[in-house]
PDB file of N, CA and C in Angstrom:
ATOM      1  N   UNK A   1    -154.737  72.816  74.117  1.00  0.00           N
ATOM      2  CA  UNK A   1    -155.118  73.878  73.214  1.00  0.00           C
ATOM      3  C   UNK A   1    -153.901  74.761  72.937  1.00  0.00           C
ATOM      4  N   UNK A   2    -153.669  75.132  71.801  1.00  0.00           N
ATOM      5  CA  UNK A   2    -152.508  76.553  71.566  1.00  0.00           C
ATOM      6  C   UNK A   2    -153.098  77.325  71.628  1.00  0.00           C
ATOM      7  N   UNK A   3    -151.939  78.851  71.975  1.00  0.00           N
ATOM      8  CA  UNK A   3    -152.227  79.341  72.459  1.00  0.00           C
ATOM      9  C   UNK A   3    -152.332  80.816  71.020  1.00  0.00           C
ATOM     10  N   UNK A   4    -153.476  80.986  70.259  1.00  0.00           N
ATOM     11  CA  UNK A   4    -153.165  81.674  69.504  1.00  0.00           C
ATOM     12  C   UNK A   4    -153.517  83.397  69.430  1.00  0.00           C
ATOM     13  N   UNK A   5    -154.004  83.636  70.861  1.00  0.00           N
ATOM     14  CA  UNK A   5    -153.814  85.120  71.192  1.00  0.00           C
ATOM     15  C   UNK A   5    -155.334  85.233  71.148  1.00  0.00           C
ATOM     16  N   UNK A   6    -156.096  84.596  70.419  1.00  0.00           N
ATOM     17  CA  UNK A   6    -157.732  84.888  70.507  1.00  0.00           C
ATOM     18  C   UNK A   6    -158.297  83.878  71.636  1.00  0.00           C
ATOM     19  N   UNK A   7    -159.632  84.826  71.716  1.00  0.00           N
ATOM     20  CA  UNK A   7    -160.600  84.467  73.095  1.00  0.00           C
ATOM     21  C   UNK A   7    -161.698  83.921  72.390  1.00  0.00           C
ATOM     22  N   UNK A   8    -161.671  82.710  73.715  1.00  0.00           N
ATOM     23  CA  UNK A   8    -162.417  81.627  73.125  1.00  0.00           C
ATOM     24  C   UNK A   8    -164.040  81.974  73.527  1.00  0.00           C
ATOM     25  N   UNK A   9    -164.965  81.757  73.190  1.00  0.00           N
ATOM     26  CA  UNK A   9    -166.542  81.601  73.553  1.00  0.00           C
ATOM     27  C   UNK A   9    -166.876  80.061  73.229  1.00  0.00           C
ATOM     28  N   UNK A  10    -167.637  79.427  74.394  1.00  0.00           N
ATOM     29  CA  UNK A  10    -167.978  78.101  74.156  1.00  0.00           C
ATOM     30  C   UNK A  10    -169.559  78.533  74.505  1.00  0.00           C
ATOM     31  N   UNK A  11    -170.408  78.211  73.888  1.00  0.00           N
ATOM     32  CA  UNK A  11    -171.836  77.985  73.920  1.00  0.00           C
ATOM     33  C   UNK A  11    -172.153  76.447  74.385  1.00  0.00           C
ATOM     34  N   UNK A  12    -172.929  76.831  75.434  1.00  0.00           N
ATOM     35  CA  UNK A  12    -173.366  75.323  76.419  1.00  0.00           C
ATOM     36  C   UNK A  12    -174.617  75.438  75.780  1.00  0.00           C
ATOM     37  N   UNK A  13    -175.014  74.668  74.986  1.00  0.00           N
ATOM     38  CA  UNK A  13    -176.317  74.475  74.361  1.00  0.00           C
ATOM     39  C   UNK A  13    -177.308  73.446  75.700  1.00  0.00           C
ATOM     40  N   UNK A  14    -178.750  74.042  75.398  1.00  0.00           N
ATOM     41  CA  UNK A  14    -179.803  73.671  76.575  1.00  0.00           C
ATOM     42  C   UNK A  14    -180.373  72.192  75.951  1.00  0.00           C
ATOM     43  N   UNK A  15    -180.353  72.069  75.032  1.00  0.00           N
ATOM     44  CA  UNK A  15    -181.085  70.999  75.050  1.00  0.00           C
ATOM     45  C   UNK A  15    -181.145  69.444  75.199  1.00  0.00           C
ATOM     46  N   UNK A  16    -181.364  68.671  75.575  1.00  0.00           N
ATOM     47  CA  UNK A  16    -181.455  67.037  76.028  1.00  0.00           C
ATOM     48  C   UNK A  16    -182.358  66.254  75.721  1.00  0.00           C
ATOM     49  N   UNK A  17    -182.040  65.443  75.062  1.00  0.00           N
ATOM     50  CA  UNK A  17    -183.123  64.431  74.372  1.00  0.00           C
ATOM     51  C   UNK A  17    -183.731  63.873  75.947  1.00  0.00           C
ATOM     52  N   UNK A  18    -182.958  63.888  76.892  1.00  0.00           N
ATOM     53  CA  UNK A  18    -183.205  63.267  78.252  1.00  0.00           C
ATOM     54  C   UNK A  18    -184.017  63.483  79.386  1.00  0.00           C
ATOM     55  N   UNK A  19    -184.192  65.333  78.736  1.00  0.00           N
ATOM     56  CA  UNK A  19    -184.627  66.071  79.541  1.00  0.00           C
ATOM     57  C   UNK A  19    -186.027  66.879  79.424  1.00  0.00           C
ATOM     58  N   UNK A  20    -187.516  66.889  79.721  1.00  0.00           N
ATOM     59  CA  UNK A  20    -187.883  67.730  79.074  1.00  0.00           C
ATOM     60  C   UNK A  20    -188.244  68.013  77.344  1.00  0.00           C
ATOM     61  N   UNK A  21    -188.665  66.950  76.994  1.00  0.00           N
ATOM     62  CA  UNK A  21    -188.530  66.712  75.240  1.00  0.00           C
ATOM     63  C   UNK A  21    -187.820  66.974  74.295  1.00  0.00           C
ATOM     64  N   UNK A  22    -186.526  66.981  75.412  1.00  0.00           N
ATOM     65  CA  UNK A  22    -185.517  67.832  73.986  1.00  0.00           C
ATOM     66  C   UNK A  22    -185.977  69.251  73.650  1.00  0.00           C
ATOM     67  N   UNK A  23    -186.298  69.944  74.692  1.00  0.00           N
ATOM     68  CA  UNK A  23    -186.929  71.466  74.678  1.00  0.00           C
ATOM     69  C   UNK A  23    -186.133  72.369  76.018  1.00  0.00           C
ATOM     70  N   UNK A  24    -186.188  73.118  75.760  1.00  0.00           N
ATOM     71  CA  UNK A  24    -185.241  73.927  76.657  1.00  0.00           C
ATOM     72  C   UNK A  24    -185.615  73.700  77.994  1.00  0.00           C
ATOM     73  N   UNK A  25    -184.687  73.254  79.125  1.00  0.00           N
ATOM     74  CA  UNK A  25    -184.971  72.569  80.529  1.00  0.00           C
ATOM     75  C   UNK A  25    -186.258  73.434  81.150  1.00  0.00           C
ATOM     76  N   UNK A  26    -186.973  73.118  81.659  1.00  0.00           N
ATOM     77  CA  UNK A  26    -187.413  73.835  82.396  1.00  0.00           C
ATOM     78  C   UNK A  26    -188.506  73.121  83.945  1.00  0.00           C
ATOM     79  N   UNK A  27    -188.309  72.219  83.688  1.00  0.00           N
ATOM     80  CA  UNK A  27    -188.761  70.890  84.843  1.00  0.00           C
ATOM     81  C   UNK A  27    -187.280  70.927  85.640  1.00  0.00           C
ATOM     82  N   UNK A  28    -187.793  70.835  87.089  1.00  0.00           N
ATOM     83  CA  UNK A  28    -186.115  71.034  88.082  1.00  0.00           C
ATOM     84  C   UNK A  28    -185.348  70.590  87.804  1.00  0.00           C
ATOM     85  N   UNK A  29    -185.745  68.972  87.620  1.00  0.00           N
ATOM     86  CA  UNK A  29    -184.934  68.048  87.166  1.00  0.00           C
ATOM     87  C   UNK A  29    -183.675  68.530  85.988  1.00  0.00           C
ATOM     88  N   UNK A  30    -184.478  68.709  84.904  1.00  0.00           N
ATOM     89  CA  UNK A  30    -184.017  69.377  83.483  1.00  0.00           C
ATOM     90  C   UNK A  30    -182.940  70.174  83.735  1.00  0.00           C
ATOM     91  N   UNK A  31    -183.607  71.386  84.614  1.00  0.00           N
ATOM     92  CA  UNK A  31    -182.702  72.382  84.974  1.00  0.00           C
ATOM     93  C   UNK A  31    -181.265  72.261  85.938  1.00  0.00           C
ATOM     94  N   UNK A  32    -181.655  71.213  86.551  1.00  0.00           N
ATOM     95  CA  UNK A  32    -180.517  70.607  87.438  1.00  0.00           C
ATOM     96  C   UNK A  32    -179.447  69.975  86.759  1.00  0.00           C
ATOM     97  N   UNK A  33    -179.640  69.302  86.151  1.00  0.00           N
ATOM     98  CA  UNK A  33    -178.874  68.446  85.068  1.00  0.00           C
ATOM     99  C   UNK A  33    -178.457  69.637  83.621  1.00  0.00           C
ATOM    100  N   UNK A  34    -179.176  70.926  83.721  1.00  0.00           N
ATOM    101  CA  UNK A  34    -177.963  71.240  82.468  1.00  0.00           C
ATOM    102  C   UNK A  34    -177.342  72.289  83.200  1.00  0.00           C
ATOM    103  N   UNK A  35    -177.356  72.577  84.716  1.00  0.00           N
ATOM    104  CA  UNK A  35    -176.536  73.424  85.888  1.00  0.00           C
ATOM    105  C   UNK A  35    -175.225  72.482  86.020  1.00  0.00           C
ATOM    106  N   UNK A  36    -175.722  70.733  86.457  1.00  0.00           N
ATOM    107  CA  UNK A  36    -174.455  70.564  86.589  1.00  0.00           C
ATOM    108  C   UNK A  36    -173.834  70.161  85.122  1.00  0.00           C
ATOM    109  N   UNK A  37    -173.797  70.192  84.260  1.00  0.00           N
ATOM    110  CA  UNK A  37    -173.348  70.377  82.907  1.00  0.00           C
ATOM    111  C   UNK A  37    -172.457  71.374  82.809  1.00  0.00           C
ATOM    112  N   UNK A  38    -173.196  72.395  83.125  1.00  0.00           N
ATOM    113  CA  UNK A  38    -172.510  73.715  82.956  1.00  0.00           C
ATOM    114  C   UNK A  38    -171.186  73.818  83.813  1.00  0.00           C
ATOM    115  N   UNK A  39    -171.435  73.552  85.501  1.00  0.00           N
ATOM    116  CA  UNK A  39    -170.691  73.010  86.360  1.00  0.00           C
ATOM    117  C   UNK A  39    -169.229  72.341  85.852  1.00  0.00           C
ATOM    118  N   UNK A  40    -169.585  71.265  85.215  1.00  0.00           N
ATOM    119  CA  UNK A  40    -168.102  70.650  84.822  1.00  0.00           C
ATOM    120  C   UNK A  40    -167.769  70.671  83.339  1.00  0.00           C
ATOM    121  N   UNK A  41    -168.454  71.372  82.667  1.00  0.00           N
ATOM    122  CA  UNK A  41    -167.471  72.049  81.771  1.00  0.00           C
ATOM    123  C   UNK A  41    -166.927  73.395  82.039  1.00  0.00           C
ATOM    124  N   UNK A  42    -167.564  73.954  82.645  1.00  0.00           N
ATOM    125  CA  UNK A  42    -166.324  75.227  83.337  1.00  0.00           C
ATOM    126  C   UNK A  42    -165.111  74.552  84.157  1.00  0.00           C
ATOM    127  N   UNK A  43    -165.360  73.351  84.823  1.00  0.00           N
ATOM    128  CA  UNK A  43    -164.143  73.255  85.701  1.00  0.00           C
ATOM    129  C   UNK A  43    -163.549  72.442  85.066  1.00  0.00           C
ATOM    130  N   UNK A  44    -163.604  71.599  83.854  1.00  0.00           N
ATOM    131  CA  UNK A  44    -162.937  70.930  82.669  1.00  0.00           C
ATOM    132  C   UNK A  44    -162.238  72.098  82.232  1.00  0.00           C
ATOM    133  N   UNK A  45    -162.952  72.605  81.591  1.00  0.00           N
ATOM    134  CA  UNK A  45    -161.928  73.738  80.771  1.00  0.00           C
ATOM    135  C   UNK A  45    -161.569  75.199  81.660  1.00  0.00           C
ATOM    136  N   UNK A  46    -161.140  74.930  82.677  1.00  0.00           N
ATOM    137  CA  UNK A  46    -161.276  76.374  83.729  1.00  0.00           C
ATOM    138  C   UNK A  46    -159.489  76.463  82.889  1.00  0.00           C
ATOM    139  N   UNK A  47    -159.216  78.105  82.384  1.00  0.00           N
ATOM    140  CA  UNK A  47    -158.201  78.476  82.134  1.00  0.00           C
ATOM    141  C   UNK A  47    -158.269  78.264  80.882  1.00  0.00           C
ATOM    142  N   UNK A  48    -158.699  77.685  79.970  1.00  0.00           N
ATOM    143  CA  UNK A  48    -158.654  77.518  78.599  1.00  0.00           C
ATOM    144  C   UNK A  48    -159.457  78.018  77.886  1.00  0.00           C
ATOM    145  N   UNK A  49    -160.893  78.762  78.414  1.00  0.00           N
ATOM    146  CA  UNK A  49    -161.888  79.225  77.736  1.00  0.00           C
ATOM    147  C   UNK A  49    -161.993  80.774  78.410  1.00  0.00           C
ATOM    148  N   UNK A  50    -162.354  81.485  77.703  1.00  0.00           N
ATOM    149  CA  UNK A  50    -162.703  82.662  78.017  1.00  0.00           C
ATOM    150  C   UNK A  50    -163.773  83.045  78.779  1.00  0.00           C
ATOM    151  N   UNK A  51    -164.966  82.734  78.050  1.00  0.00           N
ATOM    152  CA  UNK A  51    -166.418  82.907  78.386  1.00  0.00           C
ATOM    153  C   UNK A  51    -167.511  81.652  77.849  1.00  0.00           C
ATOM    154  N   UNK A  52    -167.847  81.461  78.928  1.00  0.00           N
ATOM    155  CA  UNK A  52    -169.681  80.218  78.276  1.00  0.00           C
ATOM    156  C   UNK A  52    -170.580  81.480  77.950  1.00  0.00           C
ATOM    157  N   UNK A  53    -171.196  80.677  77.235  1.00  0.00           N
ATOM    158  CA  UNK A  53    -172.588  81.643  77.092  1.00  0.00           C
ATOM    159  C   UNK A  53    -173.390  80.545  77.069  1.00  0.00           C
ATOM    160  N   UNK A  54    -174.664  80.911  78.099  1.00  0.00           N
ATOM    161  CA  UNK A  54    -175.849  79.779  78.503  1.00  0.00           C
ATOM    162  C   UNK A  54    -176.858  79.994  77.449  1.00  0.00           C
ATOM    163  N   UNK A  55    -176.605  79.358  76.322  1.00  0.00           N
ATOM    164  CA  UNK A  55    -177.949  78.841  75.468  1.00  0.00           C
ATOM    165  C   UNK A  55    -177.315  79.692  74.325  1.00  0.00           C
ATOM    166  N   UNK A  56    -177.716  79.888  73.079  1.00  0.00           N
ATOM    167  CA  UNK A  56    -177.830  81.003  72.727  1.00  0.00           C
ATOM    168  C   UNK A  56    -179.239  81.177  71.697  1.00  0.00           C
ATOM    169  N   UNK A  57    -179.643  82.335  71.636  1.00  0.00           N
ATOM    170  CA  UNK A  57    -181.254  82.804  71.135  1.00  0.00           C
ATOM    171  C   UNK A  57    -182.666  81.829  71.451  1.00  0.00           C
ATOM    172  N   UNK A  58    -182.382  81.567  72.907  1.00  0.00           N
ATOM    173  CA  UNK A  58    -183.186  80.583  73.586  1.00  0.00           C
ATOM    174  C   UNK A  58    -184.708  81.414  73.444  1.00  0.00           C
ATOM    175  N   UNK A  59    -184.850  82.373  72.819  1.00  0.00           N
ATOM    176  CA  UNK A  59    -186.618  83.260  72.371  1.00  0.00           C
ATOM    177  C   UNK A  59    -186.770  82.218  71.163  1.00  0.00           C
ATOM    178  N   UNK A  60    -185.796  81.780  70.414  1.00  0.00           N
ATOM    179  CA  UNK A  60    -186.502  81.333  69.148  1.00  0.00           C
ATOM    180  C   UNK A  60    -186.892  79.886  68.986  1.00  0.00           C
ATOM    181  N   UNK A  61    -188.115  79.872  68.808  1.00  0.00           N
ATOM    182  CA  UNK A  61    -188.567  78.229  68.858  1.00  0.00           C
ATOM    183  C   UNK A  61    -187.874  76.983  68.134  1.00  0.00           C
ATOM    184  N   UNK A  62    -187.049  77.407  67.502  1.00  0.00           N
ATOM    185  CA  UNK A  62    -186.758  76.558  66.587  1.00  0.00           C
ATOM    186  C   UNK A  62    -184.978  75.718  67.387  1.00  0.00           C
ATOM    187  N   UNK A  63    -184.721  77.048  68.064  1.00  0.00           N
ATOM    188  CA  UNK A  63    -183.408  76.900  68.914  1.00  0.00           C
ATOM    189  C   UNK A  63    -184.182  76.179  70.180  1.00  0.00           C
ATOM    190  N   UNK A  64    -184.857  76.327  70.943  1.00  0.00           N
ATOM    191  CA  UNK A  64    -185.343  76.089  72.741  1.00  0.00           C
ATOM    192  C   UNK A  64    -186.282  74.977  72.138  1.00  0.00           C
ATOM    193  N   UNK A  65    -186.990  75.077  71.259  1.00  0.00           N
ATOM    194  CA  UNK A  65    -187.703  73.526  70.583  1.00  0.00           C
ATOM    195  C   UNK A  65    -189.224  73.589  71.248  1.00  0.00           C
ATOM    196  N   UNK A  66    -189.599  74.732  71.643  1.00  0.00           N
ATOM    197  CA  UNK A  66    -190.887  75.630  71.806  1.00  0.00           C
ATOM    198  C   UNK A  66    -190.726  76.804  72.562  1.00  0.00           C
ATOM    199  N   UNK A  67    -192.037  77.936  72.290  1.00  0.00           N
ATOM    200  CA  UNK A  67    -191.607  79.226  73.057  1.00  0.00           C
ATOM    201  C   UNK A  67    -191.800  78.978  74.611  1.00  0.00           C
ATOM    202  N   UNK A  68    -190.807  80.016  74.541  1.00  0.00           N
ATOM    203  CA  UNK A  68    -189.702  80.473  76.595  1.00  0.00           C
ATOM    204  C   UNK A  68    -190.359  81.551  76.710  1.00  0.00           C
ATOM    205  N   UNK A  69    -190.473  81.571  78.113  1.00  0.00           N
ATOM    206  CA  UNK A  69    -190.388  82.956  78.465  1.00  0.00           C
ATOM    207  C   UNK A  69    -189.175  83.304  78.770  1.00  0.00           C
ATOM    208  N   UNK A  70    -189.262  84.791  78.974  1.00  0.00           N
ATOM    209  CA  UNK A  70    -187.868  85.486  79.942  1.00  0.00           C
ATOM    210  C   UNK A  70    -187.782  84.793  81.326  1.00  0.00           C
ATOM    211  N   UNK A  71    -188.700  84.521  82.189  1.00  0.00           N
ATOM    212  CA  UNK A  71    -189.158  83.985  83.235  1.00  0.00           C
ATOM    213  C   UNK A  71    -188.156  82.614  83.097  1.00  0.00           C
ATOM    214  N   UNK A  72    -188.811  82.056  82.754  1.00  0.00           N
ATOM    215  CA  UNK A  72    -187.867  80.281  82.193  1.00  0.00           C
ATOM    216  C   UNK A  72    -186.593  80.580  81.791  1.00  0.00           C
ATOM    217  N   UNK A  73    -186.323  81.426  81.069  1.00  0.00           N
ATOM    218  CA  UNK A  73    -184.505  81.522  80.310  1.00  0.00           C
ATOM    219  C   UNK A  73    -183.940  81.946  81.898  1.00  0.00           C
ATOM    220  N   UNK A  74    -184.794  82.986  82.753  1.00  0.00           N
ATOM    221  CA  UNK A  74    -183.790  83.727  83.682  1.00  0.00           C
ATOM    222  C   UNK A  74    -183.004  82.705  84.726  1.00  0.00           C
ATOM    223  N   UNK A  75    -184.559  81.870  84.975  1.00  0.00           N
ATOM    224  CA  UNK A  75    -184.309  80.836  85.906  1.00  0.00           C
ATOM    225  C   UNK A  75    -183.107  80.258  85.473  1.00  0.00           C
ATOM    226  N   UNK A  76    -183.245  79.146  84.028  1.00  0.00           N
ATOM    227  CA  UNK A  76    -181.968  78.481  83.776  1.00  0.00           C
ATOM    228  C   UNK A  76    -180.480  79.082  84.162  1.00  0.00           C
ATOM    229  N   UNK A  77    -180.456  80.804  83.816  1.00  0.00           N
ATOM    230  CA  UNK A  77    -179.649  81.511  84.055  1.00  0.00           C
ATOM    231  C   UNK A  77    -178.878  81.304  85.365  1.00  0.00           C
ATOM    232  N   UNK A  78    -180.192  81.694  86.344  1.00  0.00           N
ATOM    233  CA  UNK A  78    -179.583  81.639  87.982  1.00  0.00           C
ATOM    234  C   UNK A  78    -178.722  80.183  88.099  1.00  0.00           C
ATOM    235  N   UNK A  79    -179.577  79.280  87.356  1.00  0.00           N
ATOM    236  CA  UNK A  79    -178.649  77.802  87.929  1.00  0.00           C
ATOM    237  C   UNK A  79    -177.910  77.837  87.543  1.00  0.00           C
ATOM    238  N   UNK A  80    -177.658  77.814  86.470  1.00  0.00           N
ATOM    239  CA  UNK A  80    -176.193  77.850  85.452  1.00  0.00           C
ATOM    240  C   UNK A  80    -174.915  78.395  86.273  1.00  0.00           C
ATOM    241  N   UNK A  81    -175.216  79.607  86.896  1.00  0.00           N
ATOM    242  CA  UNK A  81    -174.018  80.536  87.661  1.00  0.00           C
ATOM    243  C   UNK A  81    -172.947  79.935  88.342  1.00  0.00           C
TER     244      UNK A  81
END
């Protein structure tokens, strides 16, 4: 990557045709598998990215691919860390 003075944001998008219907993880399994996702793209790109952001507007059905609670987003949250 060059280095052009701006900070990067990478959005780890939740969803998996693999996982959970292609709907935002929320079966352990699901959730396990987009933790370690998250996992090795931080340590892929450790030093080159600024900030992940886990999901983004995971309230809107059309993004999470049915309605979340806060409850469900928080969880994904904790794993993600």
């Amino acid at each position: 990557m060059i280095d052009t003075g701006n900070n990067v944001l990478l959005t780890l998008q939740c969803r998996n045709i693999l996982y959970d219907n292609n709907t935002l993880p929320s079966s352990d399994v699901g959730i396990k598998a987009y933790a370690d996702f998250c996992a090795w793209t931080a340590e892929h790109f450790y030093g080159k990215i600024d900030a992940f952001e886990i999901g983004n507007e995971a309230d809107l059905i059309d993004y999470a691919g049915r309605d979340v609670s806060g409850e469900e987003y928080a969880k994904l949250l904790k794993a993600s860390k």
